[in-house]
Protein backbone atom coordinates (compact mmCIF):
# COMPACT_ATOMS: atom_id res chain seq x y z
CA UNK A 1 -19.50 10.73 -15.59
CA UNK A 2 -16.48 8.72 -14.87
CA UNK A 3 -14.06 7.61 -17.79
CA UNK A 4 -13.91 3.77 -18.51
CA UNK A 5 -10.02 3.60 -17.42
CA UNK A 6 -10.80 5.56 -14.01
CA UNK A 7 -13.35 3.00 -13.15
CA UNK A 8 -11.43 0.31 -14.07
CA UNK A 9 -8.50 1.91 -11.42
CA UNK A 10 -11.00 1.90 -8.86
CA UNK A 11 -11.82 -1.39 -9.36
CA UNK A 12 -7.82 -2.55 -8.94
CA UNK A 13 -8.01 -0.27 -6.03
CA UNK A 14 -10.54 -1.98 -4.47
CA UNK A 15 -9.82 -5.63 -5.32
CA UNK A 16 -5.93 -4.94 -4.11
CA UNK A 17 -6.91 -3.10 -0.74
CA UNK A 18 -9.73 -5.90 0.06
CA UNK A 19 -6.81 -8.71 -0.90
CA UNK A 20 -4.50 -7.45 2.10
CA UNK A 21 -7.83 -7.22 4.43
CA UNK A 22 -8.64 -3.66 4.28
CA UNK A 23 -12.06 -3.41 3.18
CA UNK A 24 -13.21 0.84 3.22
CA UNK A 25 -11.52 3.85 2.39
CA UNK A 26 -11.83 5.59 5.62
CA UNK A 27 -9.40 2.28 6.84
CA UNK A 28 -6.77 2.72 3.79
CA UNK A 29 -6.83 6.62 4.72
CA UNK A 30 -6.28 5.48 8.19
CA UNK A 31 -3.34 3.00 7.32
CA UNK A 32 -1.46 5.68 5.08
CA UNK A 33 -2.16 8.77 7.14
CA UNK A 34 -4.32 10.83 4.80
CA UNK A 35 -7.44 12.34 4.63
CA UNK A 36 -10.57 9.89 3.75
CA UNK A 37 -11.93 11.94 1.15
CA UNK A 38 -8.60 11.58 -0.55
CA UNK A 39 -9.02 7.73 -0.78
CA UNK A 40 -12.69 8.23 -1.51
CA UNK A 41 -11.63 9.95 -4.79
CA UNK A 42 -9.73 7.00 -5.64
CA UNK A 43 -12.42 4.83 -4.82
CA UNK A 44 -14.99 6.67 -6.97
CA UNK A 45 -12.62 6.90 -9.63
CA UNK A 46 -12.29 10.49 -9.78
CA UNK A 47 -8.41 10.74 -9.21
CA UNK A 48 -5.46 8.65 -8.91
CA UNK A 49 -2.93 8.48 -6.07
CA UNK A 50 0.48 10.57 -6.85
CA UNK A 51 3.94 11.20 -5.54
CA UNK A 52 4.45 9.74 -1.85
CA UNK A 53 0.75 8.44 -1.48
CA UNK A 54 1.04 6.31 -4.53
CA UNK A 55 4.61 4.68 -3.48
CA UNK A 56 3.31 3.99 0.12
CA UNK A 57 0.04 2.86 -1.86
CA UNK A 58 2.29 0.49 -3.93
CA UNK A 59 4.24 -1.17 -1.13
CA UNK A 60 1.14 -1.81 0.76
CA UNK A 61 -0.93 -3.45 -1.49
CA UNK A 62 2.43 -5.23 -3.18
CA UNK A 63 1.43 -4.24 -6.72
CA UNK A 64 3.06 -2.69 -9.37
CA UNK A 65 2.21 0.69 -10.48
CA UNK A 66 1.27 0.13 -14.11
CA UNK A 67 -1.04 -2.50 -13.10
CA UNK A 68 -2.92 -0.77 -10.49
CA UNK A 69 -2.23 2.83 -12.50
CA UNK A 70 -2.90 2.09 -16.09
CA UNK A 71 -4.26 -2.18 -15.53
CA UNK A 72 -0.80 -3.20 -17.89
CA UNK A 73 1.68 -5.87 -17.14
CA UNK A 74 1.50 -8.20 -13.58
CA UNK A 75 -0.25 -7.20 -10.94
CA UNK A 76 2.06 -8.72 -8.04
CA UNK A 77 5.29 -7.11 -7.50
CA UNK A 78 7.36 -10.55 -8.16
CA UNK A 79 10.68 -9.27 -7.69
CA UNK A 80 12.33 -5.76 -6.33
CA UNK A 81 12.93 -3.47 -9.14
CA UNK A 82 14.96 -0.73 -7.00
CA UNK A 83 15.32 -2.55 -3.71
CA UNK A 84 16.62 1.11 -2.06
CA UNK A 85 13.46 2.52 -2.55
CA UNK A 86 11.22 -0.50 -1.90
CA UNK A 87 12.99 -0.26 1.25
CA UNK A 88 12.26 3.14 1.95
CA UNK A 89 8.78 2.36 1.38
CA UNK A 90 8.22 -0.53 3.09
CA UNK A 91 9.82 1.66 6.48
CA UNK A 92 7.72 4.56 5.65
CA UNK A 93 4.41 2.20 6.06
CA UNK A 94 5.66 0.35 8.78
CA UNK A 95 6.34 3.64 10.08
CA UNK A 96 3.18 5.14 9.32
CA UNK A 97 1.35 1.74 11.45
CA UNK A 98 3.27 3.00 14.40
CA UNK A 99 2.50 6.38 14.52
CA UNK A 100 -1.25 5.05 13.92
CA UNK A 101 -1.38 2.57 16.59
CA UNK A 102 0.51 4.92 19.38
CA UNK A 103 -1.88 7.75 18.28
CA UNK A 104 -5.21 5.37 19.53
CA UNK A 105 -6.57 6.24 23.02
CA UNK A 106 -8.75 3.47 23.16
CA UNK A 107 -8.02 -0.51 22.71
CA UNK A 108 -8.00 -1.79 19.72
CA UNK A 109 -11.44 -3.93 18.12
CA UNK A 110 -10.54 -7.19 17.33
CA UNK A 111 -10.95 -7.17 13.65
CA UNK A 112 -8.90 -4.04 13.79
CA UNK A 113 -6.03 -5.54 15.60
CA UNK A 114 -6.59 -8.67 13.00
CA UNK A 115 -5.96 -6.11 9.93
CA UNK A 116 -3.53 -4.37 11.68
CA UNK A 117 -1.26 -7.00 11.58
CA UNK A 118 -1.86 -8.56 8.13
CA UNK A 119 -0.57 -5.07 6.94
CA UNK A 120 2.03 -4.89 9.02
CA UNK A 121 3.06 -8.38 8.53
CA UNK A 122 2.82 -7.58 4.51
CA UNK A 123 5.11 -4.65 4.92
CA UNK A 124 7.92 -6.81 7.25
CA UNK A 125 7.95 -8.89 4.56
CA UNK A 126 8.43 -6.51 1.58
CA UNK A 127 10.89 -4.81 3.58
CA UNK A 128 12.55 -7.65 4.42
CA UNK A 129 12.51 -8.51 0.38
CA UNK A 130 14.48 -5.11 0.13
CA UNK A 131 16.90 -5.49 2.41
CA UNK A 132 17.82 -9.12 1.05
CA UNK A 133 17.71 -7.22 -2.54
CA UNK A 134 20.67 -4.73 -0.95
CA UNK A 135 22.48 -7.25 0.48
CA UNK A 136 22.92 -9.63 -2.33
CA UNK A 137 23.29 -6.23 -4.11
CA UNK A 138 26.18 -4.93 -2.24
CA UNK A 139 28.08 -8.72 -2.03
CA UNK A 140 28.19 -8.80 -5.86
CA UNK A 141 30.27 -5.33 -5.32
């Protein structure tokens, strides 16, 4: 039996992925380069993203972790809280979309293409945050 707070991660999980247009584990496993049955354990609530997963996780989705870890404070990241690492992030998914789309043999479906670049237009954008974060950062200096 699943614990009340791991099904209530799933849930977030869920709800998050499907607000950015991905819609099944096997496509979130896809996006961030890792196994499907590692995503399917989030899904069915049975463990939580860690380490590298859950930061790429983060910046994808554009949540915070103690909402989608734990379901405390906002959901939506509002502002950058280290804009170096956001950063980081935001390249490493961008990154990650690359690798994905040069890896395919075949074209693209439509729909795929469609949530392809919803992600990837998410990600430009919270990277984009970042680097604006580090450059007001650095002119204060």
């Amino acid at each position: 039996m699943v614990p009340e707070d791991m099904k209530a991660f799933a849930t977030r999980l869920k709800e998050s992925a499907g607000a950015v247009g991905i819609y099944s584990p096997r496509e979130l496993a896809r996006i961030l380069g890792i196994q499907s049955q590692t995503v399917n354990q989030w899904y069915s609530g049975k463990t939580k993203p860690i380490g590298n997963n859950l930061k790429k996780l983060l910046t994808l989705l554009n949540v915070k972790k103690e909402w989608l870890i734990h379901g405390t404070t906002v959901k939506v990241v509002e502002g950058l809280d280290d804009p170096v690492v956001d950063f980081a992030d935001a390249v490493a998914v961008l990154l990650g979309m690359g690798k994905l789309l040069s890896g395919r043999k075949q074209d693209l479906a439509s729909g795929d293409a469609e949530k392809f670049g919803r992600i990837i237009t998410r990600s430009v954008k919270n990277a984009d945050e970042a680097f604006q974060s580090l450059l007001l950062m650095y002119q204060k200096k």
